[in-house]
C-alpha atoms as a PDB file:
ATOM      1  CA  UNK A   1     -10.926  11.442 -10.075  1.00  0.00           C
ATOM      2  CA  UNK A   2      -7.481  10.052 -11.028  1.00  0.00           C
ATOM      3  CA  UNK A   3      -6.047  13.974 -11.137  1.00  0.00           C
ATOM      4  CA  UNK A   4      -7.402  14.502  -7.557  1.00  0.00           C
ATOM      5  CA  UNK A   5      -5.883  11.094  -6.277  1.00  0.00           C
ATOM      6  CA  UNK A   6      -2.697  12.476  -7.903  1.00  0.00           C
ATOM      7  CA  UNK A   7      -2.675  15.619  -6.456  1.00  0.00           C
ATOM      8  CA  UNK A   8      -3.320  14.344  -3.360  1.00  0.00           C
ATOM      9  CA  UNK A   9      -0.675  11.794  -3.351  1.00  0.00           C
ATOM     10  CA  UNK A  10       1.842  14.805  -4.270  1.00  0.00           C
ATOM     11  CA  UNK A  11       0.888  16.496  -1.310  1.00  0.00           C
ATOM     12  CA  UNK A  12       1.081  13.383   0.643  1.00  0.00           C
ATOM     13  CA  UNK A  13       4.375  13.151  -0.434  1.00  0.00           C
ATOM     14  CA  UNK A  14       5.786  16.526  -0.033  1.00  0.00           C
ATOM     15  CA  UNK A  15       4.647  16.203   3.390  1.00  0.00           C
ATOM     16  CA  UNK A  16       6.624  12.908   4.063  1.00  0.00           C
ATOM     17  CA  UNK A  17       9.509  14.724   2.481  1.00  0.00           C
ATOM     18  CA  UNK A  18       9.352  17.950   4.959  1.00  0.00           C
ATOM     19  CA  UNK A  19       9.936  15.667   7.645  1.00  0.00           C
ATOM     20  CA  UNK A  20      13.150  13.823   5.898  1.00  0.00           C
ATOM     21  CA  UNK A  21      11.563  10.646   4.629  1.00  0.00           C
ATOM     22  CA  UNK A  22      11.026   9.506   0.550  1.00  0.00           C
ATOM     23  CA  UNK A  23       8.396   8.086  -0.940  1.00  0.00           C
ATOM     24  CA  UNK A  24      10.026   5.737  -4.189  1.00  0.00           C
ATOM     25  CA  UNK A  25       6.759   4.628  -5.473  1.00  0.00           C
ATOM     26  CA  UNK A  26       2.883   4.305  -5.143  1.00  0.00           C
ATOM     27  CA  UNK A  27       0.356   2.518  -6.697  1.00  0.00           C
ATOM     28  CA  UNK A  28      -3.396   2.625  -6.640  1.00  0.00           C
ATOM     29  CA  UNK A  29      -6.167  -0.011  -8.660  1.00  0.00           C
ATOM     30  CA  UNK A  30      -9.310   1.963  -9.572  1.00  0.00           C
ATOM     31  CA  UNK A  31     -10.813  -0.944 -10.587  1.00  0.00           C
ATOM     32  CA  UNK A  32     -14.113  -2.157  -8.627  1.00  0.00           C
ATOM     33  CA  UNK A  33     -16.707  -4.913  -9.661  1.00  0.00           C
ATOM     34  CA  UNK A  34     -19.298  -2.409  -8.423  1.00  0.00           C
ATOM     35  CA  UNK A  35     -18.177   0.912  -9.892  1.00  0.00           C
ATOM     36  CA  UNK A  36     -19.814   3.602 -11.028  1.00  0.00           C
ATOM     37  CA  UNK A  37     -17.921   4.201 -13.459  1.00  0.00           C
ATOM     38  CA  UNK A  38     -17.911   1.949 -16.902  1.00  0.00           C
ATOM     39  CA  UNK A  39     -14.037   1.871 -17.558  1.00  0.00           C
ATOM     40  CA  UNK A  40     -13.281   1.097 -13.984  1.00  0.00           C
ATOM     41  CA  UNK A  41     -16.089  -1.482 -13.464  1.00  0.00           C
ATOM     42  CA  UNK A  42     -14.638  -5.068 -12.991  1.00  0.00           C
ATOM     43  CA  UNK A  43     -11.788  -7.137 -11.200  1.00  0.00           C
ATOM     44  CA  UNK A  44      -7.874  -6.888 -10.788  1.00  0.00           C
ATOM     45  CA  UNK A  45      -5.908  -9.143  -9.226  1.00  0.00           C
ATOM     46  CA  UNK A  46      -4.204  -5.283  -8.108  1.00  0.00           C
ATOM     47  CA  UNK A  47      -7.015  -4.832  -5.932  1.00  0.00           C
ATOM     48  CA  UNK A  48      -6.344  -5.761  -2.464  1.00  0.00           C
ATOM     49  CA  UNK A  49      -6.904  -8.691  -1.180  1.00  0.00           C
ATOM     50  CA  UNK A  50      -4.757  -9.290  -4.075  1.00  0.00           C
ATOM     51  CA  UNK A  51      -1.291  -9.208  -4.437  1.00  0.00           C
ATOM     52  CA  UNK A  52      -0.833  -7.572  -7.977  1.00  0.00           C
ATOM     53  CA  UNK A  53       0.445  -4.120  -6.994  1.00  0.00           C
ATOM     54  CA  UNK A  54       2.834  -5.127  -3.976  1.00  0.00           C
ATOM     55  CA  UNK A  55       4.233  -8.400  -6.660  1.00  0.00           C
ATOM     56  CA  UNK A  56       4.452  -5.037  -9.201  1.00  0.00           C
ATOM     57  CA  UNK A  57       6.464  -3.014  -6.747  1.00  0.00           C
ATOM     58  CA  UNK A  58       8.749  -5.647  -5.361  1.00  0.00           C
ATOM     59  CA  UNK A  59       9.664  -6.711  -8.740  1.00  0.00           C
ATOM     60  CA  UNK A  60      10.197  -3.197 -10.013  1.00  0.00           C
ATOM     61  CA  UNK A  61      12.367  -2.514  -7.106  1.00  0.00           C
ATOM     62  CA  UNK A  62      13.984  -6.122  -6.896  1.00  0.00           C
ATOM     63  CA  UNK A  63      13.085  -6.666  -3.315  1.00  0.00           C
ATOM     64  CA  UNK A  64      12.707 -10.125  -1.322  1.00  0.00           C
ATOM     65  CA  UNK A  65       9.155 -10.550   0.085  1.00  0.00           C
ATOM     66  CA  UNK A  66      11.020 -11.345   3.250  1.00  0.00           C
ATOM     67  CA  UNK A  67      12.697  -7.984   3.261  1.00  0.00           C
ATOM     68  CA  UNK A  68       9.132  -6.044   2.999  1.00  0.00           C
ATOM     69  CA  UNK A  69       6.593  -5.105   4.965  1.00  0.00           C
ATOM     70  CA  UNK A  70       3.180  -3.639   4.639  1.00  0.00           C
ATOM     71  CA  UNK A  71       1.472  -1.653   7.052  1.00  0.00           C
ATOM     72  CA  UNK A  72      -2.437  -1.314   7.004  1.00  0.00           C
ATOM     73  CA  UNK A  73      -5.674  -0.722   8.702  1.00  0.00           C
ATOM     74  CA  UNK A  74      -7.955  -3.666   6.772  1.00  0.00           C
ATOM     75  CA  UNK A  75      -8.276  -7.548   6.770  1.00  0.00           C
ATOM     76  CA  UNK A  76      -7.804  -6.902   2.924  1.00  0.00           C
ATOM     77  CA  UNK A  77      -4.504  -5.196   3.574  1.00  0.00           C
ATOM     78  CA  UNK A  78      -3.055  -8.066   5.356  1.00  0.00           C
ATOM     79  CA  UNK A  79      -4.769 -10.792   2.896  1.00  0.00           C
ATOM     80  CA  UNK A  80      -2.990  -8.819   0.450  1.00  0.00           C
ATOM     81  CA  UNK A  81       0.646  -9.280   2.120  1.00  0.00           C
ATOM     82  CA  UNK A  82      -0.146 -12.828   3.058  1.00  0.00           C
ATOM     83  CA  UNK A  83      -0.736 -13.779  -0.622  1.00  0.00           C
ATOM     84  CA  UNK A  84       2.798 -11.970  -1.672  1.00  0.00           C
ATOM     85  CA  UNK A  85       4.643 -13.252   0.876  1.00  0.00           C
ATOM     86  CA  UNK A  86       5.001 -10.186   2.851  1.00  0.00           C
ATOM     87  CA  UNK A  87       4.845  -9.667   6.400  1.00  0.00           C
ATOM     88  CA  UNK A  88       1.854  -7.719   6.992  1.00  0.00           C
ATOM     89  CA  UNK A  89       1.162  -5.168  10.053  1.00  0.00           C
ATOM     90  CA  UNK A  90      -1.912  -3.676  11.765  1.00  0.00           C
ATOM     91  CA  UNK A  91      -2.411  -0.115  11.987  1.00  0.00           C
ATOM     92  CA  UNK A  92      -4.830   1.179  13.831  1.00  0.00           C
ATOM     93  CA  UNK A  93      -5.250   4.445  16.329  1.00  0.00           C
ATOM     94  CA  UNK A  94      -2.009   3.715  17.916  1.00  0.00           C
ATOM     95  CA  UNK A  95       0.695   5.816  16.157  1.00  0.00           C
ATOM     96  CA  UNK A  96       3.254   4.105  13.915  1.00  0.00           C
ATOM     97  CA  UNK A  97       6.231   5.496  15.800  1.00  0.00           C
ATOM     98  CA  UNK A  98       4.664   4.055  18.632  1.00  0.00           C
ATOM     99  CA  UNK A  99       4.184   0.298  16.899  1.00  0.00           C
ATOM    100  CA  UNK A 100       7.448   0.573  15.851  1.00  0.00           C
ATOM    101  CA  UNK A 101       8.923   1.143  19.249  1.00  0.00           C
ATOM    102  CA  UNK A 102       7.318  -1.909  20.643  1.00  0.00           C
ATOM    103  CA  UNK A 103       8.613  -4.124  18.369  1.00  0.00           C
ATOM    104  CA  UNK A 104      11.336  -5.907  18.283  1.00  0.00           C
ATOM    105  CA  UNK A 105      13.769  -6.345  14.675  1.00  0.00           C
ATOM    106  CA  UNK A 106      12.445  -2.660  13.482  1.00  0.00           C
END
């Protein structure tokens, strides 16, 4: 349910902040043309692969696609960043600290 997304993004959250980083924002799109649920059954241009939530946040926030970046693990993740203008980046089982440390600019 929405609640239990909630409460697990607060958790998510306070866990990110026990280790001295913020969280400013989230969004989520429950919206699915297959879904179960009536109310949440059709399309969004917030559902990745499109751009609608990360065009959302970078407006809310005022930032320049070229200052963002958007880590995932999907192919819908990085159509997603492509169509904002975003530089997207692969996730996977390697850990992020470790991604970040072989990159250069980060």
């Amino acid at each position: 349910s929405e609640r239990d997304l909630e409460h697990l993004m607060d958790w998510v959250i306070d866990s990110i902040r026990e280790y001295g980083g913020n969280v400013d924002d989230w969004r989520y799109c429950p919206m699915h043309p297959e879904a179960f649920i009536e109310k949440y059954r059709g399309t969004s241009m917030d559902r990745k692969p499109g751009p609608g939530m990360l065009l959302d946040l970078m407006q809310r926030w005022e930032l320049r696609p070229s200052c963002c970046l958007m880590f995932g693990d999907q192919p819908s993740d990085m159509a997603a960043a492509r169509a904002a203008g975003v530089e997207g980046v692969t996730v996977g089982p390697a850990s992020l600290a470790e991604l970040i440390a072989s990159r250069d600019g980060f």
